[in-house]
N, C-alpha and C. Protein backbone atom coordinates (compact mmCIF):
# COMPACT_ATOMS: atom_id res chain seq x y z
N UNK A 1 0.84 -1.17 0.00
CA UNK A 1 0.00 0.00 0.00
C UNK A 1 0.89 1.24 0.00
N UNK A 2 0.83 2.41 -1.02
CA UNK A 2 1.54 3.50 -0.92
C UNK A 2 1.35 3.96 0.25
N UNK A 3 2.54 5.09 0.67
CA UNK A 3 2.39 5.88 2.09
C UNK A 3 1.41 7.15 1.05
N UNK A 4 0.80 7.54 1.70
CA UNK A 4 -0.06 8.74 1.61
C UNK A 4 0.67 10.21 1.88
N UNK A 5 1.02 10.58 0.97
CA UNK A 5 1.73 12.14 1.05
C UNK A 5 0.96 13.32 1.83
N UNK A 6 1.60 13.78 2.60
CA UNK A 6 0.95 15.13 3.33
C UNK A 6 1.19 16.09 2.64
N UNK A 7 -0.21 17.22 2.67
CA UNK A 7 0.13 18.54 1.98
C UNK A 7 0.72 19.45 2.18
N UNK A 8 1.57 19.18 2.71
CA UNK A 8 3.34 19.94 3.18
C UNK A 8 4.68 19.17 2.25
N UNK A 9 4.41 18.21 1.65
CA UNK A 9 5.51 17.55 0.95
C UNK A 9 5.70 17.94 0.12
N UNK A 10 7.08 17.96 0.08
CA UNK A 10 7.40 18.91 -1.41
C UNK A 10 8.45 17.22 -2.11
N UNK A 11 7.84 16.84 -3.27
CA UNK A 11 8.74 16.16 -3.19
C UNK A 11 9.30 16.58 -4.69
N UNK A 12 11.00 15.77 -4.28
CA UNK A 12 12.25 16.30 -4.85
C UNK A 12 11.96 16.08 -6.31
N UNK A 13 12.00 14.76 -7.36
CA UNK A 13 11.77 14.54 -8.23
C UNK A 13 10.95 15.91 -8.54
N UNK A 14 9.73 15.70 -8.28
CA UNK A 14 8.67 16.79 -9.03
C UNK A 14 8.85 17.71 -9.45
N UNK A 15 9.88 18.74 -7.94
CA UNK A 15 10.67 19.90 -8.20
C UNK A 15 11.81 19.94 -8.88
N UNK A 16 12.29 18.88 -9.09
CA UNK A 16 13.13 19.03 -10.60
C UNK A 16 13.21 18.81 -11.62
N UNK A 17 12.13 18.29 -11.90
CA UNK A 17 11.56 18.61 -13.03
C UNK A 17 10.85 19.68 -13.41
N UNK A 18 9.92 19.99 -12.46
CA UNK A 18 9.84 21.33 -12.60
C UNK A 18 10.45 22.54 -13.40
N UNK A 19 11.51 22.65 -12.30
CA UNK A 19 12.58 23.46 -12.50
C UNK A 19 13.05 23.27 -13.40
N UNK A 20 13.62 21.98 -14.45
CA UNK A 20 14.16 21.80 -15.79
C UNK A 20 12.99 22.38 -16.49
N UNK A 21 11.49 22.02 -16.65
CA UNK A 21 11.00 22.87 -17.55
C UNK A 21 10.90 24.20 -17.66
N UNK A 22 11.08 24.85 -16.35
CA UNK A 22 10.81 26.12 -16.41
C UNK A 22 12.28 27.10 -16.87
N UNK A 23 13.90 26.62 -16.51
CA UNK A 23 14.32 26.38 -17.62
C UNK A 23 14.39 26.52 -18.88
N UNK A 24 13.67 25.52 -19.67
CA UNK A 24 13.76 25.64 -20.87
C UNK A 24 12.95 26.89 -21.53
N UNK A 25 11.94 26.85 -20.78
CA UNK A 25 11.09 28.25 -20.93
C UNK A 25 11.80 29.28 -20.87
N UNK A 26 12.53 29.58 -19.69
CA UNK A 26 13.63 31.07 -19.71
C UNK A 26 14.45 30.58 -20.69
N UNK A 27 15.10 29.80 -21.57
CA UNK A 27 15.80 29.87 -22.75
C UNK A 27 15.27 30.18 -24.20
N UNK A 28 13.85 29.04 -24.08
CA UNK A 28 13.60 29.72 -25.12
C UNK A 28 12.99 31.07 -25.74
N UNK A 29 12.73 31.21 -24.01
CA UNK A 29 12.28 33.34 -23.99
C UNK A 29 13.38 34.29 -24.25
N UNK A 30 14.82 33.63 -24.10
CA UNK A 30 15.49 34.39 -23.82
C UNK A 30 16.34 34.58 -25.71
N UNK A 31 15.99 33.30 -26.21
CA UNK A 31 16.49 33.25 -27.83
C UNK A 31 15.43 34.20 -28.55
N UNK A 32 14.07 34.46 -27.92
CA UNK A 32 12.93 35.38 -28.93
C UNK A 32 12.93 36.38 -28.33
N UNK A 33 13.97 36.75 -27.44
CA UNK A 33 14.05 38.47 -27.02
C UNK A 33 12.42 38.45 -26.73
N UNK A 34 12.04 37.63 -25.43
CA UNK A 34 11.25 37.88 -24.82
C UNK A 34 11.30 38.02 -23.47
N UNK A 35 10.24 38.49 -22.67
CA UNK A 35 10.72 38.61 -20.93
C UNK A 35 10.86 36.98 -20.37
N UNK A 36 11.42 37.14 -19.53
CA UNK A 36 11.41 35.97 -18.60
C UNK A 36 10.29 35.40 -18.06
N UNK A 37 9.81 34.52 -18.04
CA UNK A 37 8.54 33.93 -18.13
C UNK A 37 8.24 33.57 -16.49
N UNK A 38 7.14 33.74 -15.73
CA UNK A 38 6.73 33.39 -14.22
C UNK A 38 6.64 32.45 -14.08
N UNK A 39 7.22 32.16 -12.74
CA UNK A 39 7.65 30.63 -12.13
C UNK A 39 6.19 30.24 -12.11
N UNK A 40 6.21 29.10 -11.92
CA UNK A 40 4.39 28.50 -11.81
C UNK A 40 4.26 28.52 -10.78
N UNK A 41 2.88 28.21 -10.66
CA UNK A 41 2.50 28.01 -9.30
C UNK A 41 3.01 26.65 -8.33
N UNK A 42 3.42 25.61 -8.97
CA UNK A 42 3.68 24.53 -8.13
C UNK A 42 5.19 25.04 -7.72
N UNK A 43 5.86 25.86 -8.52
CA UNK A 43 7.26 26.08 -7.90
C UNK A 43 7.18 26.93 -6.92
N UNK A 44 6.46 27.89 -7.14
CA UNK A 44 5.90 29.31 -6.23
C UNK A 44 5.62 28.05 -4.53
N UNK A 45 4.49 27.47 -5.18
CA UNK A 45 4.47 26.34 -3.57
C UNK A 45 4.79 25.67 -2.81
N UNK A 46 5.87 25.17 -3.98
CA UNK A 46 7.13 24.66 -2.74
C UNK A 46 8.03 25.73 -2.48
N UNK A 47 8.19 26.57 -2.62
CA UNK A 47 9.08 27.63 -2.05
C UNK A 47 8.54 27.74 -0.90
N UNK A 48 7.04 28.09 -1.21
CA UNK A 48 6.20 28.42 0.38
C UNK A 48 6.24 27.03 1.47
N UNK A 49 6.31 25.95 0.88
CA UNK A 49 6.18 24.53 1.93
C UNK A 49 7.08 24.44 2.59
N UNK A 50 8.27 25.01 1.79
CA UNK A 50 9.42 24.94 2.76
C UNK A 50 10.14 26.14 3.16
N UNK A 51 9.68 26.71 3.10
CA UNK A 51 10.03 27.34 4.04
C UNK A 51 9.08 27.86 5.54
N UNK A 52 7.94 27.56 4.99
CA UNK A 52 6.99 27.52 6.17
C UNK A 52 7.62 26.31 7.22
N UNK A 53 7.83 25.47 6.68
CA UNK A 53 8.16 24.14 7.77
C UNK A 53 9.84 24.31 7.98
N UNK A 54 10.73 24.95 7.13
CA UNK A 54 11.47 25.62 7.89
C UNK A 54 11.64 26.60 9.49
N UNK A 55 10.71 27.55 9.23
CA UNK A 55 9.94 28.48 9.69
C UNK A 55 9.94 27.65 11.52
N UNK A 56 9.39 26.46 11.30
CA UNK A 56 9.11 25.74 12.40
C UNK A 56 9.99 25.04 13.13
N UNK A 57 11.70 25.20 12.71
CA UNK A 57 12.51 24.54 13.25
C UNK A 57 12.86 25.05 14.54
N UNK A 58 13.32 24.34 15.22
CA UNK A 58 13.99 25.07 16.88
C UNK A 58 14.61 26.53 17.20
N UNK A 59 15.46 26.73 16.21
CA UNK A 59 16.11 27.80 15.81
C UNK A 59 15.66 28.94 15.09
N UNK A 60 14.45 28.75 14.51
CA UNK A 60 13.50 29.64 13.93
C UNK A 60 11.71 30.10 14.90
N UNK A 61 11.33 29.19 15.19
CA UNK A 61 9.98 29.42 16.07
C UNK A 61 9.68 30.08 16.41
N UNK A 62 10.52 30.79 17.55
CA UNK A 62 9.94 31.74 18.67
C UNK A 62 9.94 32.92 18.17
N UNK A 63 10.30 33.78 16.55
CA UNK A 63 10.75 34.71 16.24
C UNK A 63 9.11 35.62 15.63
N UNK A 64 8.80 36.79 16.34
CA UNK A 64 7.79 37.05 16.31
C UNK A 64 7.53 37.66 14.53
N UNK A 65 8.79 37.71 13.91
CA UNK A 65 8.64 37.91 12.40
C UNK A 65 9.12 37.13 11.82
N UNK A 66 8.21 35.81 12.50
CA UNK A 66 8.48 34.58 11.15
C UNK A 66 7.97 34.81 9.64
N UNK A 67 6.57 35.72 9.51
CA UNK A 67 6.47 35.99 8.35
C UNK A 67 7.44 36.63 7.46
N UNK A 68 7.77 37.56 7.97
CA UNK A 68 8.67 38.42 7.17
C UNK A 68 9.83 37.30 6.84
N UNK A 69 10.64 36.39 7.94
CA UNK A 69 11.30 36.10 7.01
C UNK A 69 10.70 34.96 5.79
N UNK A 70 9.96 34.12 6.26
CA UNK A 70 9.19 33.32 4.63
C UNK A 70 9.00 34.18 3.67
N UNK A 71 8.69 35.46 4.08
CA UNK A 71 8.16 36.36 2.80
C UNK A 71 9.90 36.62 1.94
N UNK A 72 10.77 36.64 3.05
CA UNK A 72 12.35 36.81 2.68
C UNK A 72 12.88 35.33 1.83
N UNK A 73 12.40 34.42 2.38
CA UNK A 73 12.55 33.19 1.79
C UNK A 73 12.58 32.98 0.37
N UNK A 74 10.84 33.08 0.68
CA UNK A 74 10.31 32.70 -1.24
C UNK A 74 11.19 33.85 -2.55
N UNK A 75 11.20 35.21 -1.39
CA UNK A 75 11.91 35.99 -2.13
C UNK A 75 13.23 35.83 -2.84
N UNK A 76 14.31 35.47 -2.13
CA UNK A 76 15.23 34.95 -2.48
C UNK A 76 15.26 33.28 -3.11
N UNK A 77 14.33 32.84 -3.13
CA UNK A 77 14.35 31.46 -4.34
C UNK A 77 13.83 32.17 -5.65
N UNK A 78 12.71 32.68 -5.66
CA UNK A 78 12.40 33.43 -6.69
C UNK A 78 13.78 34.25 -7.38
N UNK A 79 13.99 34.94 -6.95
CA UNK A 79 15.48 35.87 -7.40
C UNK A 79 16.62 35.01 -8.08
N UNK A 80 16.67 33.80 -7.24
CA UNK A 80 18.32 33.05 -7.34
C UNK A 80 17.76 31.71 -8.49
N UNK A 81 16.13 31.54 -8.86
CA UNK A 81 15.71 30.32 -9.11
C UNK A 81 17.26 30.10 -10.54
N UNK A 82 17.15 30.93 -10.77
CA UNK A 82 18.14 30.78 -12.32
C UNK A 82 19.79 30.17 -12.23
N UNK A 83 20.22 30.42 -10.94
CA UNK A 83 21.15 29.61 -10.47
C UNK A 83 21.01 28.41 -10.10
N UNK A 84 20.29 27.91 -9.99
CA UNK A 84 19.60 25.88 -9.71
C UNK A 84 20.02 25.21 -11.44
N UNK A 85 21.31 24.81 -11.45
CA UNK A 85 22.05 23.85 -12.27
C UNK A 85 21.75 22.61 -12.60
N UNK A 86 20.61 21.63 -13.19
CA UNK A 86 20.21 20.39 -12.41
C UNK A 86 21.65 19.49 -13.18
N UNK A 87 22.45 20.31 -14.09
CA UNK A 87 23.49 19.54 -14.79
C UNK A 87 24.76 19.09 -13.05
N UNK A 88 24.36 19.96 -12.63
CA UNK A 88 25.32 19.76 -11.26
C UNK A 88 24.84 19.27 -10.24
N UNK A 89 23.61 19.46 -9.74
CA UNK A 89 22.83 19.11 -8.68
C UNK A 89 21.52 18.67 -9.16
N UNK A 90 21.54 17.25 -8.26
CA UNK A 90 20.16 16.85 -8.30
C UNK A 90 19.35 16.68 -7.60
N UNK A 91 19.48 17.82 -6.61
CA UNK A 91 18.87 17.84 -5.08
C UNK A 91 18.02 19.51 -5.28
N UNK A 92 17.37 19.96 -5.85
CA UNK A 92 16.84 21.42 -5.23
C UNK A 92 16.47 21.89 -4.44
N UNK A 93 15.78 20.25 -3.73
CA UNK A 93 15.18 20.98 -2.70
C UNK A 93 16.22 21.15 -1.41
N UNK A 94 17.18 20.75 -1.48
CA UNK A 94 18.57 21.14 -0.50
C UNK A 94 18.97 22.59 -0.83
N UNK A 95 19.18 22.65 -2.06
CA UNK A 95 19.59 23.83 -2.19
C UNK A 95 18.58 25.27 -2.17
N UNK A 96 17.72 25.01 -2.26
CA UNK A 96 16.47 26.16 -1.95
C UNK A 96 16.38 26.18 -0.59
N UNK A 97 16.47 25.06 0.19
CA UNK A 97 16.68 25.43 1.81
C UNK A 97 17.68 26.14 2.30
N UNK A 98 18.78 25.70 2.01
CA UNK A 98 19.83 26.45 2.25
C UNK A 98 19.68 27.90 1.93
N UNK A 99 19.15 28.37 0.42
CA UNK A 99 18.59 29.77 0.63
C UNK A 99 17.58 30.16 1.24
N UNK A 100 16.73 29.64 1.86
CA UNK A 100 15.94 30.14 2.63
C UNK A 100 16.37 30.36 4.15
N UNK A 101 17.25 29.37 4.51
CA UNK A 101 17.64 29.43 6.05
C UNK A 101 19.12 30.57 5.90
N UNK A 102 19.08 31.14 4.85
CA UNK A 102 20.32 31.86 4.79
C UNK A 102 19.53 33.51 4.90
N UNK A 103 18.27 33.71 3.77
CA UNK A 103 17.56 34.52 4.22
C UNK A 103 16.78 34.88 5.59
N UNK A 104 16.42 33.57 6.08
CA UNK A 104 16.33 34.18 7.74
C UNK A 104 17.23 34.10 8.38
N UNK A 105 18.38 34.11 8.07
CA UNK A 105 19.52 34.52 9.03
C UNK A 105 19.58 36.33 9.02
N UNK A 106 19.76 36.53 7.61
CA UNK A 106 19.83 38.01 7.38
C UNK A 106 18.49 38.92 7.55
N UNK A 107 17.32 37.85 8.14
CA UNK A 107 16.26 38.95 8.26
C UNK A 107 16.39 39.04 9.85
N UNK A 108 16.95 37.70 10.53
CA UNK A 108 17.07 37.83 12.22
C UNK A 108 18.09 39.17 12.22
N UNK A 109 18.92 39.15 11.50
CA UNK A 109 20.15 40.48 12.01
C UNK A 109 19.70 41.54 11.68
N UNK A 110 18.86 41.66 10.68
CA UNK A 110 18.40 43.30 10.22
C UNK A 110 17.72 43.20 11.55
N UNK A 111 16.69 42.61 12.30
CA UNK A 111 15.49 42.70 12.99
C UNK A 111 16.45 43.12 14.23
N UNK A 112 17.13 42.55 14.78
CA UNK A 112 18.45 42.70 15.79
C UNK A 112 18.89 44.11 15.41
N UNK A 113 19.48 44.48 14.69
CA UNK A 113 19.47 46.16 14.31
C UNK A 113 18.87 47.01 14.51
N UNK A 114 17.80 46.60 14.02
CA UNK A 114 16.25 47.39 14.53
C UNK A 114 16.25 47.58 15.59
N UNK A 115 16.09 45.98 16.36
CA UNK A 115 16.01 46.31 17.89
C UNK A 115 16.89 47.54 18.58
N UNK A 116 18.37 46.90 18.29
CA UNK A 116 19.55 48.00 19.24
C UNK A 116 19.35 49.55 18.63
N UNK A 117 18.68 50.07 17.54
CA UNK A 117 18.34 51.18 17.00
C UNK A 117 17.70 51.82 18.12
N UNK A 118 15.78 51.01 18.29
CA UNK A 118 15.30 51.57 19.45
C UNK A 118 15.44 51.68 20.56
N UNK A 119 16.41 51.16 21.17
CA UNK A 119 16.88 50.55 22.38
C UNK A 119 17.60 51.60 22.68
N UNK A 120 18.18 52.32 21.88
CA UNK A 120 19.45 53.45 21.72
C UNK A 120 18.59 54.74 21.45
N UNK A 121 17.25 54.71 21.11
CA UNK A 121 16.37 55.86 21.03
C UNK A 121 16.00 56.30 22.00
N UNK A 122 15.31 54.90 22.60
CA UNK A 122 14.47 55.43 23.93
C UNK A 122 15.37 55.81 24.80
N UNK A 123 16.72 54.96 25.12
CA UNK A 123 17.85 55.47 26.28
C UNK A 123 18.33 56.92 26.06
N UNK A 124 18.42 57.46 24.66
CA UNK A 124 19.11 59.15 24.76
C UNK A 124 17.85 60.08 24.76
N UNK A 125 16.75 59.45 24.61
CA UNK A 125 15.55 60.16 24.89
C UNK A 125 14.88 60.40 26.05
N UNK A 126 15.08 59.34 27.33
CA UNK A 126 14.63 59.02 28.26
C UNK A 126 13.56 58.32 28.34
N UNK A 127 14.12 57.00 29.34
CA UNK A 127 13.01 55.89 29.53
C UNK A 127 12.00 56.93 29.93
N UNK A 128 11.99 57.77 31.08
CA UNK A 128 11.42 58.14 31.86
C UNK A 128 9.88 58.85 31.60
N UNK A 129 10.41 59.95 30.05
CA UNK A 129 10.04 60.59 29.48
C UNK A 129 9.16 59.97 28.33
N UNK A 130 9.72 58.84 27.84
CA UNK A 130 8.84 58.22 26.86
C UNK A 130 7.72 57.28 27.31
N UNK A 131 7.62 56.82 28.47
CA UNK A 131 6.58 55.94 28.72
C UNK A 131 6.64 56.62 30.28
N UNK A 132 5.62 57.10 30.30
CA UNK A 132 5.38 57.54 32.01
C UNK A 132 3.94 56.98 32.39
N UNK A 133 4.23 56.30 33.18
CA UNK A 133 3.34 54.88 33.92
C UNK A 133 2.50 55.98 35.24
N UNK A 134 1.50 56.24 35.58
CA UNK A 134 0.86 56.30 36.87
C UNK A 134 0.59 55.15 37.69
N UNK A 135 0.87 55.20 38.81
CA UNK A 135 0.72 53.98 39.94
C UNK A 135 -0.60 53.24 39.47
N UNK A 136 -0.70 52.07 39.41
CA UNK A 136 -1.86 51.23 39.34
C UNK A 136 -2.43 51.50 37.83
N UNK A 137 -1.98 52.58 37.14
CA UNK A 137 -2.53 52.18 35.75
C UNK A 137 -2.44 51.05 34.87
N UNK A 138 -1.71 50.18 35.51
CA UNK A 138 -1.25 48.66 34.52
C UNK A 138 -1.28 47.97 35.41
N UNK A 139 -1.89 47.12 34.82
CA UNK A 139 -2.28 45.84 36.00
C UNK A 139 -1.40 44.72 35.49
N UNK A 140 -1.43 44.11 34.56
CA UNK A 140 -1.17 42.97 33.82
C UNK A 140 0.38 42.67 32.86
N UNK A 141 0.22 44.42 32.68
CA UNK A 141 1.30 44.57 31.87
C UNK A 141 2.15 45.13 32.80
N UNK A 142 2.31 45.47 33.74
CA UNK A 142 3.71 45.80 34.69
C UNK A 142 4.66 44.97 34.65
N UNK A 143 4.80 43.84 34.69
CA UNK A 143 6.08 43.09 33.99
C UNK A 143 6.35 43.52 32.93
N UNK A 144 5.61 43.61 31.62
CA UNK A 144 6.66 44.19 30.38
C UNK A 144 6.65 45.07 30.69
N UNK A 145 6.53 46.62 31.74
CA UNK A 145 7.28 47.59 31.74
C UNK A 145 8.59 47.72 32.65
N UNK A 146 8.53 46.70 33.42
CA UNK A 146 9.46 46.76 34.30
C UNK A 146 10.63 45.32 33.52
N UNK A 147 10.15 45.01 32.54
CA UNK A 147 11.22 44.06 32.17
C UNK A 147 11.50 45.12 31.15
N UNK A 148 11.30 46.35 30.61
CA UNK A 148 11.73 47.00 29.46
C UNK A 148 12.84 47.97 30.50
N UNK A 149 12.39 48.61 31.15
CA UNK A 149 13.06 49.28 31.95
C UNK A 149 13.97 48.59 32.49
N UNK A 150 14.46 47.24 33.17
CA UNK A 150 15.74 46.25 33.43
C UNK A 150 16.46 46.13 32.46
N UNK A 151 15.60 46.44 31.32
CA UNK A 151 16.68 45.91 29.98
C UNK A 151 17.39 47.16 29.46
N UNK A 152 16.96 48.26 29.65
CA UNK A 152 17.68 50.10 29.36
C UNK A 152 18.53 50.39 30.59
N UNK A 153 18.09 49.29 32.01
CA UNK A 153 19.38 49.57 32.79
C UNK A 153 20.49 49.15 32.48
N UNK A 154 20.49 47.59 32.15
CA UNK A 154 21.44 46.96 31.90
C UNK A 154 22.52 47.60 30.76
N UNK A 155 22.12 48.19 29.67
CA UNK A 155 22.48 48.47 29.02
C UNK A 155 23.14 49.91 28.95
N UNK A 156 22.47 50.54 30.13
CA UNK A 156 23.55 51.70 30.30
C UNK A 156 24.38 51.36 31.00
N UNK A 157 24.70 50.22 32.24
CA UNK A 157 25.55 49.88 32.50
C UNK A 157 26.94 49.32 31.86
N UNK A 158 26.72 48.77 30.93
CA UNK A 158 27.87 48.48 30.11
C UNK A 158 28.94 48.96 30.01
């Protein structure tokens, strides 16, 4: 009895074939001085399968702009699809991961930038001045103000 494929599987064969036809399409667009022709939709979807279930690894999860980076993902397979060689490699779907886990590396550090940007705003601006709390106005949320404020101490300490 076949195993039954889940609709998260991207499987490899398919996508390289795929990719060889689409391929031949950017060549023969490219001999009639025509534009470059749009990836299909089944390639467009495994970009998204995997990197969504990327998305879900240990090292990725907890990151409150997991979208942005999938949106960084598909982006960069889309961009680079024209570098996928199948004369050299017969794995794509290795190598499309690898660009995708390379794009959320570079979307965690921009986001990390960001962070130490505001972090460096509010401190020459004053905690004090930018969020001024009255006694008992926060019930629930007094931990994240008092864990934001531990974290602008620490950091002028340095």
């Amino acid at each position: 009895m076949p195993k039954k494929k889940s609709e998260h599987y991207v499987n490899n064969k398919e996508l390289l074939e795929a990719l060889i036809v689409y391929r031949e399409k950017v060549a023969i667009a490219k001999e009639r001085d025509l534009p470059k022709p749009r990836i299909t939709n089944y390639l467009g979807s495994c970009f998204l399968k995997i990197a969504t279930h990327l998305s879900y690894k240990p090292n990725f999860v907890n990151y409150m702009f997991r979208d942005d980076m999938i949106s960084d993902g598909i982006e960069n397979c889309v961009q680079y699809i024209h570098n996928f060689d199948p004369a050299k490699s017969r794995n794509p779907f290795a190598y499309f991961t690898q660009i995708i886990h390379y794009a959320f590396l570079r979307r965690i550090q921009k986001e990390k930038k960001q962070l130490d940007i505001k972090n460096k705003i509010i401190e020459k601006t004053g905690f004090d001045e930018v969020m001024h709390v009255e006694p008992g106005a926060l019930t629930g949320a007094m931990s994240e103000y008092n864990t934001i404020k531990d974290n602008i101490a620490q950091k002028k300490n340095r």
